[in-house]
PDB file of N, CA and C in Angstrom:
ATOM      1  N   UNK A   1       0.808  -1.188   0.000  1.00  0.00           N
ATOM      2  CA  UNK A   1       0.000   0.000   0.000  1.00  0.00           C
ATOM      3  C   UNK A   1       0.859   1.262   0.000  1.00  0.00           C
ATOM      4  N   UNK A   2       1.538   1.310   0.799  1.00  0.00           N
ATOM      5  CA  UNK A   2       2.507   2.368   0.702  1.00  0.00           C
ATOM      6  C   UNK A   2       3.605   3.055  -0.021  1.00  0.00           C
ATOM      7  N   UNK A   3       3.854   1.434  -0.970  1.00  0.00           N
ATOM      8  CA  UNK A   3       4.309   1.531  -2.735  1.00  0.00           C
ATOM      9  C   UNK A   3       3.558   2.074  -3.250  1.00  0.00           C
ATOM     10  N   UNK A   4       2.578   1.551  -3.099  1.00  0.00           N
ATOM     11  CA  UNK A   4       1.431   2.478  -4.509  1.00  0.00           C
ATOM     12  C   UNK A   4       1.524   3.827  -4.348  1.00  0.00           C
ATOM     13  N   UNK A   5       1.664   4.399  -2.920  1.00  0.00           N
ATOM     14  CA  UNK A   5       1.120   5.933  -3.088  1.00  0.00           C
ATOM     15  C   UNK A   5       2.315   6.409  -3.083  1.00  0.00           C
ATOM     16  N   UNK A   6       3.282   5.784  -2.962  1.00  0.00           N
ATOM     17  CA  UNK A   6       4.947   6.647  -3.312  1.00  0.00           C
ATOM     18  C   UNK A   6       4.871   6.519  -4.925  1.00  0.00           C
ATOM     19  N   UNK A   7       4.516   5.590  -5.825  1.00  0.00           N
ATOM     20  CA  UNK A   7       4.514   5.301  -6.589  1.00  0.00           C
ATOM     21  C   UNK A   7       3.449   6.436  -7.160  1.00  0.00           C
ATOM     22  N   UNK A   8       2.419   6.526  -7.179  1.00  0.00           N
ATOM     23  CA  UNK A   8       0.906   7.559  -7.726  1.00  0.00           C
ATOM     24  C   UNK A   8       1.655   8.804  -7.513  1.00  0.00           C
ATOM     25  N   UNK A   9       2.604   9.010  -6.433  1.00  0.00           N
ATOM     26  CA  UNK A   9       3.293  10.615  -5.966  1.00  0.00           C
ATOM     27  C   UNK A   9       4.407  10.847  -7.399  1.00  0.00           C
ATOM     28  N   UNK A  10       5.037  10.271  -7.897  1.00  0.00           N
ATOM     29  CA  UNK A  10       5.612  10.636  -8.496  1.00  0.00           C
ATOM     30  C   UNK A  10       5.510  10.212 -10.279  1.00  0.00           C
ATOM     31  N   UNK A  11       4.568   9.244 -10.559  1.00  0.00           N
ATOM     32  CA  UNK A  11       4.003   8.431 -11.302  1.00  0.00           C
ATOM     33  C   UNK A  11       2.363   8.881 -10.831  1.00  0.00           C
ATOM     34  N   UNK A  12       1.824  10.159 -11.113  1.00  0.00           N
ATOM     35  CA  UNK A  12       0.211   9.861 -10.768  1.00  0.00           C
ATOM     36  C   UNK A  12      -0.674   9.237 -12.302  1.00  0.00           C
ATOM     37  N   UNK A  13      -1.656   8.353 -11.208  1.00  0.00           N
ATOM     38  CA  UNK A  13      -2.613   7.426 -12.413  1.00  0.00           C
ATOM     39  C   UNK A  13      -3.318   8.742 -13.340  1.00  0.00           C
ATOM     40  N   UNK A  14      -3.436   8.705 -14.746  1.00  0.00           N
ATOM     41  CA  UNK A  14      -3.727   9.745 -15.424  1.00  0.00           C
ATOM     42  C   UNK A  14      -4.706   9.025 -16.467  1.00  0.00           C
ATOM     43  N   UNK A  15      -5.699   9.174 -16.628  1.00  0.00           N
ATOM     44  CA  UNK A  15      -7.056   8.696 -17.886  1.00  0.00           C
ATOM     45  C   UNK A  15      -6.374   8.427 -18.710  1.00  0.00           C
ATOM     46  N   UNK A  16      -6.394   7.360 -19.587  1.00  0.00           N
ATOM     47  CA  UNK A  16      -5.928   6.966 -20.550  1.00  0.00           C
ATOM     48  C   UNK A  16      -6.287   7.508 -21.989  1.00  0.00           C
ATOM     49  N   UNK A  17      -7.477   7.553 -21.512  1.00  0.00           N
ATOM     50  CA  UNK A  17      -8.103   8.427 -22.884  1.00  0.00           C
ATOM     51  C   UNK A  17      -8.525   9.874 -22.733  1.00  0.00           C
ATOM     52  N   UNK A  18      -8.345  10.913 -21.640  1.00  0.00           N
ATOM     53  CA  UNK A  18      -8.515  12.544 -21.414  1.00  0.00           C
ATOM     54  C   UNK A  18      -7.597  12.848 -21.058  1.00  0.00           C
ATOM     55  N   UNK A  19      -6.378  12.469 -19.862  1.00  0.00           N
ATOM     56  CA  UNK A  19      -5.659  12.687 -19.470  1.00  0.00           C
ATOM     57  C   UNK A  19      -5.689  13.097 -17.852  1.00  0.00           C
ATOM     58  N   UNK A  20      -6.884  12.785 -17.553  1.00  0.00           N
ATOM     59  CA  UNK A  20      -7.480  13.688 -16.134  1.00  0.00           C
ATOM     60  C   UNK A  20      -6.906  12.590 -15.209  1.00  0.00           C
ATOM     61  N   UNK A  21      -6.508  13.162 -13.824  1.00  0.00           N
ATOM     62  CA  UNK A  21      -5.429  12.914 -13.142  1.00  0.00           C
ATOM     63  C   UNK A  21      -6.631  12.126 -11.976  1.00  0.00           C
ATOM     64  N   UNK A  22      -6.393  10.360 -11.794  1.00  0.00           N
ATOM     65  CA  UNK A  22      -6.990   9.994 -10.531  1.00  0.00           C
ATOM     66  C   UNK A  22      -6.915   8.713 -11.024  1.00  0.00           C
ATOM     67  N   UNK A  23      -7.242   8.076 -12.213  1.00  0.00           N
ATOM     68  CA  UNK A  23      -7.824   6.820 -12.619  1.00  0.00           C
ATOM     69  C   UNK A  23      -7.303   6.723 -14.045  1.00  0.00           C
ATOM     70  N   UNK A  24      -6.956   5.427 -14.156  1.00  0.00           N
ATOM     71  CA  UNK A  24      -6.355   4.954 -15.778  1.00  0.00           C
ATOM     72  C   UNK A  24      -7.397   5.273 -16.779  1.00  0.00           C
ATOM     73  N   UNK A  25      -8.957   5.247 -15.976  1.00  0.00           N
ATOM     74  CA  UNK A  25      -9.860   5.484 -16.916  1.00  0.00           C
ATOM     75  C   UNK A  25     -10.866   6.057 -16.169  1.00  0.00           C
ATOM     76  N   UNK A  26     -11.050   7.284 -16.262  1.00  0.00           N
ATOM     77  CA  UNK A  26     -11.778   8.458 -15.525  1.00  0.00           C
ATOM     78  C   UNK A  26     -13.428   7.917 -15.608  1.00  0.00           C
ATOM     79  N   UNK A  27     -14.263   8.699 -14.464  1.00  0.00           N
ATOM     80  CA  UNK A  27     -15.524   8.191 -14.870  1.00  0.00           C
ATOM     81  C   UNK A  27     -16.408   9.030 -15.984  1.00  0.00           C
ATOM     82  N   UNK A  28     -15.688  10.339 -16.243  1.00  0.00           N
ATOM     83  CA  UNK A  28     -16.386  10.536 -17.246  1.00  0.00           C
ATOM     84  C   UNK A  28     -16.334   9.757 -18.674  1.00  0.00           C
ATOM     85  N   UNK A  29     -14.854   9.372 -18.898  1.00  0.00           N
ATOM     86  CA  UNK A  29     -14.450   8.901 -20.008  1.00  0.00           C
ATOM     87  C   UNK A  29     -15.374   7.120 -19.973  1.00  0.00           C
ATOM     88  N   UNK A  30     -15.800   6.978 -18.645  1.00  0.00           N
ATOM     89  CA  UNK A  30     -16.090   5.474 -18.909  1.00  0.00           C
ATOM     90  C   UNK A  30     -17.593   5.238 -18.705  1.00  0.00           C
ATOM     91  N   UNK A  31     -18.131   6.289 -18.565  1.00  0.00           N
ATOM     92  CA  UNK A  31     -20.026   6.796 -18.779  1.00  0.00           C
ATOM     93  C   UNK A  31     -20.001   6.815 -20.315  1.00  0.00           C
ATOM     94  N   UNK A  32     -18.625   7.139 -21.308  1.00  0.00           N
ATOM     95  CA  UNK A  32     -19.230   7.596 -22.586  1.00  0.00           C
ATOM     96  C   UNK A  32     -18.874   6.453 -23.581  1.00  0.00           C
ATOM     97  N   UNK A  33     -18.405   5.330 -22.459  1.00  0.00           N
ATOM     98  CA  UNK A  33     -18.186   3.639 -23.700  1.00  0.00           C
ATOM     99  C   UNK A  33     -19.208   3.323 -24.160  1.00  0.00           C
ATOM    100  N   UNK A  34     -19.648   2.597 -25.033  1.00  0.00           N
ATOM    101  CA  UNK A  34     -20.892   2.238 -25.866  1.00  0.00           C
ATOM    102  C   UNK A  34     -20.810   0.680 -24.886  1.00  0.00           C
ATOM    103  N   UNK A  35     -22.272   0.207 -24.464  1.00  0.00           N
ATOM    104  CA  UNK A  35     -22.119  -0.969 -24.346  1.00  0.00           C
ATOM    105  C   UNK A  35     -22.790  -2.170 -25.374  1.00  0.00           C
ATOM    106  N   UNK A  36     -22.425  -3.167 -25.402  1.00  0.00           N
ATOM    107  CA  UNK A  36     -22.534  -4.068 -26.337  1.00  0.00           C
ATOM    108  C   UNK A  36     -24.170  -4.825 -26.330  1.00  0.00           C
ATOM    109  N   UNK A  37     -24.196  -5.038 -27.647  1.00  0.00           N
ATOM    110  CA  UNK A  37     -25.979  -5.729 -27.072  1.00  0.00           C
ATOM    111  C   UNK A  37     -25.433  -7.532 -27.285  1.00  0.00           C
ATOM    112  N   UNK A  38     -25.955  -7.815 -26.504  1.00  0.00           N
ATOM    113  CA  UNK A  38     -25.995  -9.337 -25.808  1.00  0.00           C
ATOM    114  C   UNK A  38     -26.380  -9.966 -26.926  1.00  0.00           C
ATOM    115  N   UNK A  39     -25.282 -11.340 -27.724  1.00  0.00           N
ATOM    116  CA  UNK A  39     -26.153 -12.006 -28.436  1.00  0.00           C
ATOM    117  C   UNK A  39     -25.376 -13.224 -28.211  1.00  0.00           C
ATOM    118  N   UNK A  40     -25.985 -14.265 -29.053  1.00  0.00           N
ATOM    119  CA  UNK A  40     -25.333 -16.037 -28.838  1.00  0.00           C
ATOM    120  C   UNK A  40     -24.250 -16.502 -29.505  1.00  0.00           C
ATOM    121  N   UNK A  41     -23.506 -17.278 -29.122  1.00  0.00           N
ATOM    122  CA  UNK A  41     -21.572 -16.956 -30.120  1.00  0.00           C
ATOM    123  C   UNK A  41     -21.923 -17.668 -30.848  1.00  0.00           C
ATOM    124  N   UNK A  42     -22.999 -18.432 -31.340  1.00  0.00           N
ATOM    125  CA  UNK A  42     -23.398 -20.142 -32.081  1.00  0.00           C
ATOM    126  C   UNK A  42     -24.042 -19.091 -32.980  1.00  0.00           C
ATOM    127  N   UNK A  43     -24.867 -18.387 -32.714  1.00  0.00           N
ATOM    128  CA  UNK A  43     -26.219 -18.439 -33.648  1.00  0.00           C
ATOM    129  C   UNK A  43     -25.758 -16.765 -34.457  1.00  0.00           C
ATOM    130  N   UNK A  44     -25.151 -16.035 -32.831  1.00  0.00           N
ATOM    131  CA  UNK A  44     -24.471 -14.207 -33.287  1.00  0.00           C
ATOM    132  C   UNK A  44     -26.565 -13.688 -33.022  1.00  0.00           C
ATOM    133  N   UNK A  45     -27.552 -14.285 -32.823  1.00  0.00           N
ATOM    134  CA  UNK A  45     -28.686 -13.676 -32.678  1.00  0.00           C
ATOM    135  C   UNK A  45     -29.365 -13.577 -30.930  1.00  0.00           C
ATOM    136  N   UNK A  46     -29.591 -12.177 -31.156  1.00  0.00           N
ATOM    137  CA  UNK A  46     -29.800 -11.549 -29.611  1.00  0.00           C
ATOM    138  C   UNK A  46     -30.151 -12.647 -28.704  1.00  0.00           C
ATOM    139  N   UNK A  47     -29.223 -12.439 -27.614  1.00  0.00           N
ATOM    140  CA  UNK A  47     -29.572 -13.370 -26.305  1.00  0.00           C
ATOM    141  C   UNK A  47     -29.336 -12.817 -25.192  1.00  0.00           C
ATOM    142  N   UNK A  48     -30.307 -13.443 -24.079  1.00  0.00           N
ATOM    143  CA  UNK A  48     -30.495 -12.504 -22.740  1.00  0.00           C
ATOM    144  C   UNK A  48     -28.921 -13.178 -22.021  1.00  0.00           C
ATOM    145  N   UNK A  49     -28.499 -12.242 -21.582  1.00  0.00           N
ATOM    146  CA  UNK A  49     -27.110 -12.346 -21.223  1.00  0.00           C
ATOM    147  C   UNK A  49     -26.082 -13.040 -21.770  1.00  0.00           C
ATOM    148  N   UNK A  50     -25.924 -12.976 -22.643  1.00  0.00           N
ATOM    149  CA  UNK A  50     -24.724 -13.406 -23.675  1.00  0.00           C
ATOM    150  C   UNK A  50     -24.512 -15.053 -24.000  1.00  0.00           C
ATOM    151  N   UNK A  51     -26.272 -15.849 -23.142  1.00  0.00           N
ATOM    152  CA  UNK A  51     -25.973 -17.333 -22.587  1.00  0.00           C
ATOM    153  C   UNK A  51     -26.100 -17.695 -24.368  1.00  0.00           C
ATOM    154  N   UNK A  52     -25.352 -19.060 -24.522  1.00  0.00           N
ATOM    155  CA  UNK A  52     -25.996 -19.896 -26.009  1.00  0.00           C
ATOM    156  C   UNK A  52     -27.546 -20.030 -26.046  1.00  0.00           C
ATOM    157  N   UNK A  53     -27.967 -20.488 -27.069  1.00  0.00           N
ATOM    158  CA  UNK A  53     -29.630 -20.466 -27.029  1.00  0.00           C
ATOM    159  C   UNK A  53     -29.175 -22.079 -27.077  1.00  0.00           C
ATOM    160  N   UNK A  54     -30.567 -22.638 -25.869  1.00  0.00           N
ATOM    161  CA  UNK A  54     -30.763 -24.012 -26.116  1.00  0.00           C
ATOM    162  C   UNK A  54     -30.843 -24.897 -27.610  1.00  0.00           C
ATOM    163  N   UNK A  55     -31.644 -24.717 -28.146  1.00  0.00           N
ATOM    164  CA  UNK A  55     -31.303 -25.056 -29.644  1.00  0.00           C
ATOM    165  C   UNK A  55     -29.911 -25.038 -30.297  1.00  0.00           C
ATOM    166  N   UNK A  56     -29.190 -23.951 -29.590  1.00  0.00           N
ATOM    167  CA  UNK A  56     -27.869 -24.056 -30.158  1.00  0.00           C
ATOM    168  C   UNK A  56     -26.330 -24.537 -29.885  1.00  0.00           C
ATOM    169  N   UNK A  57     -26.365 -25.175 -28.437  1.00  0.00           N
ATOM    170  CA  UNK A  57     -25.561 -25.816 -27.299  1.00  0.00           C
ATOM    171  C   UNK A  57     -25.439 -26.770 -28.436  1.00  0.00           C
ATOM    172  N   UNK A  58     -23.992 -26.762 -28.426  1.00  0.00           N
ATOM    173  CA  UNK A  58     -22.820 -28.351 -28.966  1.00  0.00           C
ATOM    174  C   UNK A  58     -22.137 -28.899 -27.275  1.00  0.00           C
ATOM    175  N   UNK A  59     -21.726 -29.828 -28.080  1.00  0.00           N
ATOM    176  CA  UNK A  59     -20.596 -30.890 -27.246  1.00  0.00           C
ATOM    177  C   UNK A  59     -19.268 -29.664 -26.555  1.00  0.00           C
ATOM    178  N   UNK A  60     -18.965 -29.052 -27.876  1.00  0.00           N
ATOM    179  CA  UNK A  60     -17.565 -28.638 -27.249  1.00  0.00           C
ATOM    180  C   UNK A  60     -17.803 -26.528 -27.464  1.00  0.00           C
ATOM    181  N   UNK A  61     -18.755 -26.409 -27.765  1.00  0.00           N
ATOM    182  CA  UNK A  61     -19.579 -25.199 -28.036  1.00  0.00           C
ATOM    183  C   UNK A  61     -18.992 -24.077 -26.677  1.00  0.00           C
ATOM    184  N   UNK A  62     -19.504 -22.967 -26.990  1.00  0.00           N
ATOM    185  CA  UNK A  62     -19.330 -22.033 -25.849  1.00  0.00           C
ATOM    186  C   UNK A  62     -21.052 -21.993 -25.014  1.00  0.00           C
ATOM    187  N   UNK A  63     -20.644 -22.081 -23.383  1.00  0.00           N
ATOM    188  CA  UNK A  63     -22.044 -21.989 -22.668  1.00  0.00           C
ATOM    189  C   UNK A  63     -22.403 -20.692 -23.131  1.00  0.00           C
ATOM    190  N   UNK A  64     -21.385 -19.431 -23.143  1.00  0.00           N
ATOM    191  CA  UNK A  64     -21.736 -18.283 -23.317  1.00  0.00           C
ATOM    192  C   UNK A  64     -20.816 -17.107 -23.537  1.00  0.00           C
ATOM    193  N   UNK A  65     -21.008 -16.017 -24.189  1.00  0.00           N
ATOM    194  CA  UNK A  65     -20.305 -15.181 -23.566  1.00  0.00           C
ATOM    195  C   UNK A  65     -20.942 -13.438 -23.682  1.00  0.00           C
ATOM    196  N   UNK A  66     -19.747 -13.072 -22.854  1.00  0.00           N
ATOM    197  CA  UNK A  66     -20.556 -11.454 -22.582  1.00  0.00           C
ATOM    198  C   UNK A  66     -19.616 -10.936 -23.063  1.00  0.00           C
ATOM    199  N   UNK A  67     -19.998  -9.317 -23.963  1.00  0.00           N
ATOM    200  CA  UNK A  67     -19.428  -8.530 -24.539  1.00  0.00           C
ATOM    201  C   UNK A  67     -19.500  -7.394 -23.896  1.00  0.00           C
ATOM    202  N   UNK A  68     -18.994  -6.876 -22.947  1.00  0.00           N
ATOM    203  CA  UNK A  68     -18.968  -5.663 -22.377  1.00  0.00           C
ATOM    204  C   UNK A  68     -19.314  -4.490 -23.482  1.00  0.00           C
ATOM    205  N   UNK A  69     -17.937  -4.131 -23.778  1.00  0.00           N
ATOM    206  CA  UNK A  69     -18.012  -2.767 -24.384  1.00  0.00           C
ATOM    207  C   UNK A  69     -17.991  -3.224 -25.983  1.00  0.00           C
ATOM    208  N   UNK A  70     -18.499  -2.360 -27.347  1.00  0.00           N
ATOM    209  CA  UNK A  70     -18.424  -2.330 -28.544  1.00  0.00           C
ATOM    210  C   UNK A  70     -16.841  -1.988 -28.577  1.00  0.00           C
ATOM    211  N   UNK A  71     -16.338  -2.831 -29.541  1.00  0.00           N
ATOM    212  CA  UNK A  71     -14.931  -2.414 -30.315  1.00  0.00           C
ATOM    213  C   UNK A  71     -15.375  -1.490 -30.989  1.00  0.00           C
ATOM    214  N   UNK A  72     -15.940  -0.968 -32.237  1.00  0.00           N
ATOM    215  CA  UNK A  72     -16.105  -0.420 -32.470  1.00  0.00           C
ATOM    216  C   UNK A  72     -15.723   1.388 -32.384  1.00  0.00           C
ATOM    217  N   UNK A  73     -16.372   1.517 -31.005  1.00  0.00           N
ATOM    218  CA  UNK A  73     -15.832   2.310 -30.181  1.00  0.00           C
ATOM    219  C   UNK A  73     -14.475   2.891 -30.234  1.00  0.00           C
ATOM    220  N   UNK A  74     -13.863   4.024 -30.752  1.00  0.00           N
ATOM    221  CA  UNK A  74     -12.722   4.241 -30.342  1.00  0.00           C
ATOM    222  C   UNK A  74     -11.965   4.629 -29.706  1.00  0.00           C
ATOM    223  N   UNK A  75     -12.676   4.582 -28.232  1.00  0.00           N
ATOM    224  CA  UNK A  75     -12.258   4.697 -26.933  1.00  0.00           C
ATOM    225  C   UNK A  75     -12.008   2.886 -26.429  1.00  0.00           C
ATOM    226  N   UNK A  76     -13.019   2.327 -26.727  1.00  0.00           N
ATOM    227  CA  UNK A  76     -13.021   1.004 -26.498  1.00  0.00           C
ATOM    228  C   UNK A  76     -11.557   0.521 -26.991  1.00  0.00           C
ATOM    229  N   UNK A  77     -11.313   0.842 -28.316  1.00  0.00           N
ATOM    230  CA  UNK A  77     -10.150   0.680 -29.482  1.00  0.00           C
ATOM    231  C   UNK A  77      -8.355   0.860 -28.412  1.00  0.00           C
ATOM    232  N   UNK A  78      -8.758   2.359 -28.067  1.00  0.00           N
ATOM    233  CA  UNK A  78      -7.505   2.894 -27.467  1.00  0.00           C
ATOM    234  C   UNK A  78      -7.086   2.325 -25.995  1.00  0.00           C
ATOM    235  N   UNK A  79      -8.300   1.526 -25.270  1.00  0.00           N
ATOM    236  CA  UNK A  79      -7.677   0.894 -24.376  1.00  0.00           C
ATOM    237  C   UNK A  79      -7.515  -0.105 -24.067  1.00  0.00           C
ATOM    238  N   UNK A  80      -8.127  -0.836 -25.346  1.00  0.00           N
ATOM    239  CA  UNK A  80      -7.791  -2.675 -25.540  1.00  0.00           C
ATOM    240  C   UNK A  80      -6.116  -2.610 -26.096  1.00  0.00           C
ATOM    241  N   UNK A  81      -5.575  -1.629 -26.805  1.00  0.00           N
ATOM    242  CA  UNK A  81      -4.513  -1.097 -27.637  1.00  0.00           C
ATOM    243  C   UNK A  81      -3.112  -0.940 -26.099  1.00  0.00           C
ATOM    244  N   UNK A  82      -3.727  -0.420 -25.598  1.00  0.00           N
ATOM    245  CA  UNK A  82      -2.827  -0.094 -24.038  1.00  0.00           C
ATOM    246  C   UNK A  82      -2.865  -1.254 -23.151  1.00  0.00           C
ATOM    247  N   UNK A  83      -3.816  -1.611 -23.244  1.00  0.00           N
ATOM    248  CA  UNK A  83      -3.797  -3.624 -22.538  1.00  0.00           C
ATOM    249  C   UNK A  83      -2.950  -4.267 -23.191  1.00  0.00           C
ATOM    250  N   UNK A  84      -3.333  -4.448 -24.733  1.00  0.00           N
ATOM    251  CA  UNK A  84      -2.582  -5.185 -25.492  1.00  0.00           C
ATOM    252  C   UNK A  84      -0.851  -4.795 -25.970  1.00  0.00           C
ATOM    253  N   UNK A  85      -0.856  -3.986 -26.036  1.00  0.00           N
ATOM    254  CA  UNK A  85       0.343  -3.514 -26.466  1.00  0.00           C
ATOM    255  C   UNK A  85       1.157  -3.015 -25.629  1.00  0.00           C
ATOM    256  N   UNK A  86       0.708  -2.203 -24.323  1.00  0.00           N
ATOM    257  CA  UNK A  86       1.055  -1.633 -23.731  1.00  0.00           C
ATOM    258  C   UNK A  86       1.206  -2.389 -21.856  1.00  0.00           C
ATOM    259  N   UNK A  87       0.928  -3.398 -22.166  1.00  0.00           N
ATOM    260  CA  UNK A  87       0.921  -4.623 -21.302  1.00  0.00           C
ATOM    261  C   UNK A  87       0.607  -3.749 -19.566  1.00  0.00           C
ATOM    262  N   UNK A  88      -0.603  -2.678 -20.203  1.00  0.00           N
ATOM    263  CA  UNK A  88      -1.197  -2.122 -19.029  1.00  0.00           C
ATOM    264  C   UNK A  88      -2.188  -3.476 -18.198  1.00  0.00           C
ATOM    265  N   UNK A  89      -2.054  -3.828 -17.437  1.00  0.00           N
ATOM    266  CA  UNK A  89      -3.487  -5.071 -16.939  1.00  0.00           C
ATOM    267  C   UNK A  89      -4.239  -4.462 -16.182  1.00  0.00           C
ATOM    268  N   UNK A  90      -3.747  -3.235 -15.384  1.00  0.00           N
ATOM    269  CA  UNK A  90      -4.440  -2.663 -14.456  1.00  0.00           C
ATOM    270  C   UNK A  90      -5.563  -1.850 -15.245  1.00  0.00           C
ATOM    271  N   UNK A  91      -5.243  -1.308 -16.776  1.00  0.00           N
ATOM    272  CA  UNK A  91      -6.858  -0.747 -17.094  1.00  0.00           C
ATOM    273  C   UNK A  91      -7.511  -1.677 -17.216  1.00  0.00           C
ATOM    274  N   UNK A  92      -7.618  -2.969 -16.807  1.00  0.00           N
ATOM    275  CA  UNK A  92      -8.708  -4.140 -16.697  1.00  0.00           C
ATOM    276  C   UNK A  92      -9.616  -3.995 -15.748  1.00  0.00           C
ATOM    277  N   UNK A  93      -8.621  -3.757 -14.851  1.00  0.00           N
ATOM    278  CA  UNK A  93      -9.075  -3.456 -13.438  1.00  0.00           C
ATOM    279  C   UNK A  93     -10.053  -2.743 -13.365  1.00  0.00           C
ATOM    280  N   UNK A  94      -9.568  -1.212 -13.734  1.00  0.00           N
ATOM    281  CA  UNK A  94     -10.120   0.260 -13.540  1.00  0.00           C
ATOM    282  C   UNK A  94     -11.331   0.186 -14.885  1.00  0.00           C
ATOM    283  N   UNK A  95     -11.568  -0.588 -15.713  1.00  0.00           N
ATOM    284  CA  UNK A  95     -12.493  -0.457 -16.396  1.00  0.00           C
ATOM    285  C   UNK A  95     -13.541  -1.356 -15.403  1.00  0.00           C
ATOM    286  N   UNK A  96     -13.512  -3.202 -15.589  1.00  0.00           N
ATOM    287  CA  UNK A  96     -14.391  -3.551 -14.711  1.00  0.00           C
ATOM    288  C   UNK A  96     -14.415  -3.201 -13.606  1.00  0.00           C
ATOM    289  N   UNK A  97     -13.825  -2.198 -12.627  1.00  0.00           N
ATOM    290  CA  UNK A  97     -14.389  -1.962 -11.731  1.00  0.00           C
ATOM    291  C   UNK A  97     -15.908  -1.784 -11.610  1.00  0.00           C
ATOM    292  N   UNK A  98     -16.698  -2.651 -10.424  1.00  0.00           N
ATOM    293  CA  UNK A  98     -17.867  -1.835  -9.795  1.00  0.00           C
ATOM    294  C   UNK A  98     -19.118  -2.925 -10.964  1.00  0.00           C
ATOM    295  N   UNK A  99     -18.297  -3.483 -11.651  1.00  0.00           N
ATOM    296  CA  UNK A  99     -19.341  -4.365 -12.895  1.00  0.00           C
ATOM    297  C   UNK A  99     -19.676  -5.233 -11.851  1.00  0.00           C
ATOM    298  N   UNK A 100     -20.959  -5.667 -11.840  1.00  0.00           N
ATOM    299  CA  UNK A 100     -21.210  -7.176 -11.630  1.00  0.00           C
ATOM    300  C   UNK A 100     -22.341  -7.716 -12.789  1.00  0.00           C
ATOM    301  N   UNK A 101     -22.075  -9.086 -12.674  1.00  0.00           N
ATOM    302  CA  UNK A 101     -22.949  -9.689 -13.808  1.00  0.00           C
ATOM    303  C   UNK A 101     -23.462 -11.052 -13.435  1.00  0.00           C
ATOM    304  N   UNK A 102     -24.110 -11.649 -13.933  1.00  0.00           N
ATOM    305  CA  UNK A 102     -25.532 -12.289 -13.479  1.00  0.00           C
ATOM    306  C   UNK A 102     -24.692 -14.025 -13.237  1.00  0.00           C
ATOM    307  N   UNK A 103     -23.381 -14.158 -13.999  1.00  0.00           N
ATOM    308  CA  UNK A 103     -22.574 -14.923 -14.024  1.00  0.00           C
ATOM    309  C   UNK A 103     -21.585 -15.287 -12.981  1.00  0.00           C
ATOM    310  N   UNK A 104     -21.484 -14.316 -12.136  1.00  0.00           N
ATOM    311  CA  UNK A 104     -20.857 -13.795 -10.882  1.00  0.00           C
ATOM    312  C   UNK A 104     -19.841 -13.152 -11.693  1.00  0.00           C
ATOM    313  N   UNK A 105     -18.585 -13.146 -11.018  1.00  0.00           N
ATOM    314  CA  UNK A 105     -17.439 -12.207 -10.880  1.00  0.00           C
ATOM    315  C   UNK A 105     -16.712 -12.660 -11.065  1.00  0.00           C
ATOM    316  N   UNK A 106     -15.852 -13.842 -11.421  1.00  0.00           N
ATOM    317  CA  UNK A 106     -15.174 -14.662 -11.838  1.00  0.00           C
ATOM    318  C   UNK A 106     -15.048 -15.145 -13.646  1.00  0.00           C
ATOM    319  N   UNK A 107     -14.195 -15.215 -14.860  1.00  0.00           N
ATOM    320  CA  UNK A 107     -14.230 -15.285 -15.529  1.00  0.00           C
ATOM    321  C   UNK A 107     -13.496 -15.802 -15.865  1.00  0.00           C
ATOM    322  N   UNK A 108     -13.532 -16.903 -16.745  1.00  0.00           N
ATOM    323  CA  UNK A 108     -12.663 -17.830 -17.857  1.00  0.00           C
ATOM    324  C   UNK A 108     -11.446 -17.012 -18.572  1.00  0.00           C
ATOM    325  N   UNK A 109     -11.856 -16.014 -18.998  1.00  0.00           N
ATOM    326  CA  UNK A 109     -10.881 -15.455 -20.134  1.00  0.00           C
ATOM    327  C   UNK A 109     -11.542 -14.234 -20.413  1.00  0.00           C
ATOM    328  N   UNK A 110     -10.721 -12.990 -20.317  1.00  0.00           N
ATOM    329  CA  UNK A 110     -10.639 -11.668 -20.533  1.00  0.00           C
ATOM    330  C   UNK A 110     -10.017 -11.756 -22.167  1.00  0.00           C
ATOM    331  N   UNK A 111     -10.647 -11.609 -22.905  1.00  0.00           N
ATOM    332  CA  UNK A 111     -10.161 -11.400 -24.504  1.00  0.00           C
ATOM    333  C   UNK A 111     -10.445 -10.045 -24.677  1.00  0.00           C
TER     334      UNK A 111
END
């Protein structure tokens, strides 16, 4: 704990995408992500929480998945870009912060 804030003192956390000084990803900047509409990875047609549609469950199939934010987005763009490239993990953090989802809180794989 006391790393971090020697660390924030001379290194402060700065928005990734405004520049505003507190958080890798400010809350204004993260009120204005687009969120994704829920559909089935089998079928790609709307589904209530990202689950497969019964009709469409295989053997080795996906149960489900959830799409947070639109790529699209080029805010979405610039901080998958800083994860990925920039081998930031903590804007993982500071983005799902405060999410919960119907799946709990625990996840297979962050792609």
């Amino acid at each position: 704990m006391i790393i971090d804030a020697v660390i924030d003192l001379f290194f402060p956390r700065l928005c990734v995408l405004c520049g505003k000084e507190g958080k890798l990803i400010c809350n204004s900047c993260r009120n204005e992500l687009e969120f994704c509409e829920q559909i089935c990875p089998e079928c790609e047609k709307a589904s209530l929480m990202g689950w497969t549609h019964e009709k469409c469950v295989s053997k080795f199939g996906l149960d489900g998945l959830v799409c947070v934010y639109c790529y699209q987005d080029e805010k979405v763009k610039n901080i998958i870009d800083k994860v990925k490239f920039g081998f930031n993990r903590h804007l993982l953090v500071d983005l799902l912060q405060g999410m919960v989802f119907e799946i709990g809180d625990e996840f297979d794989l962050v792609v």
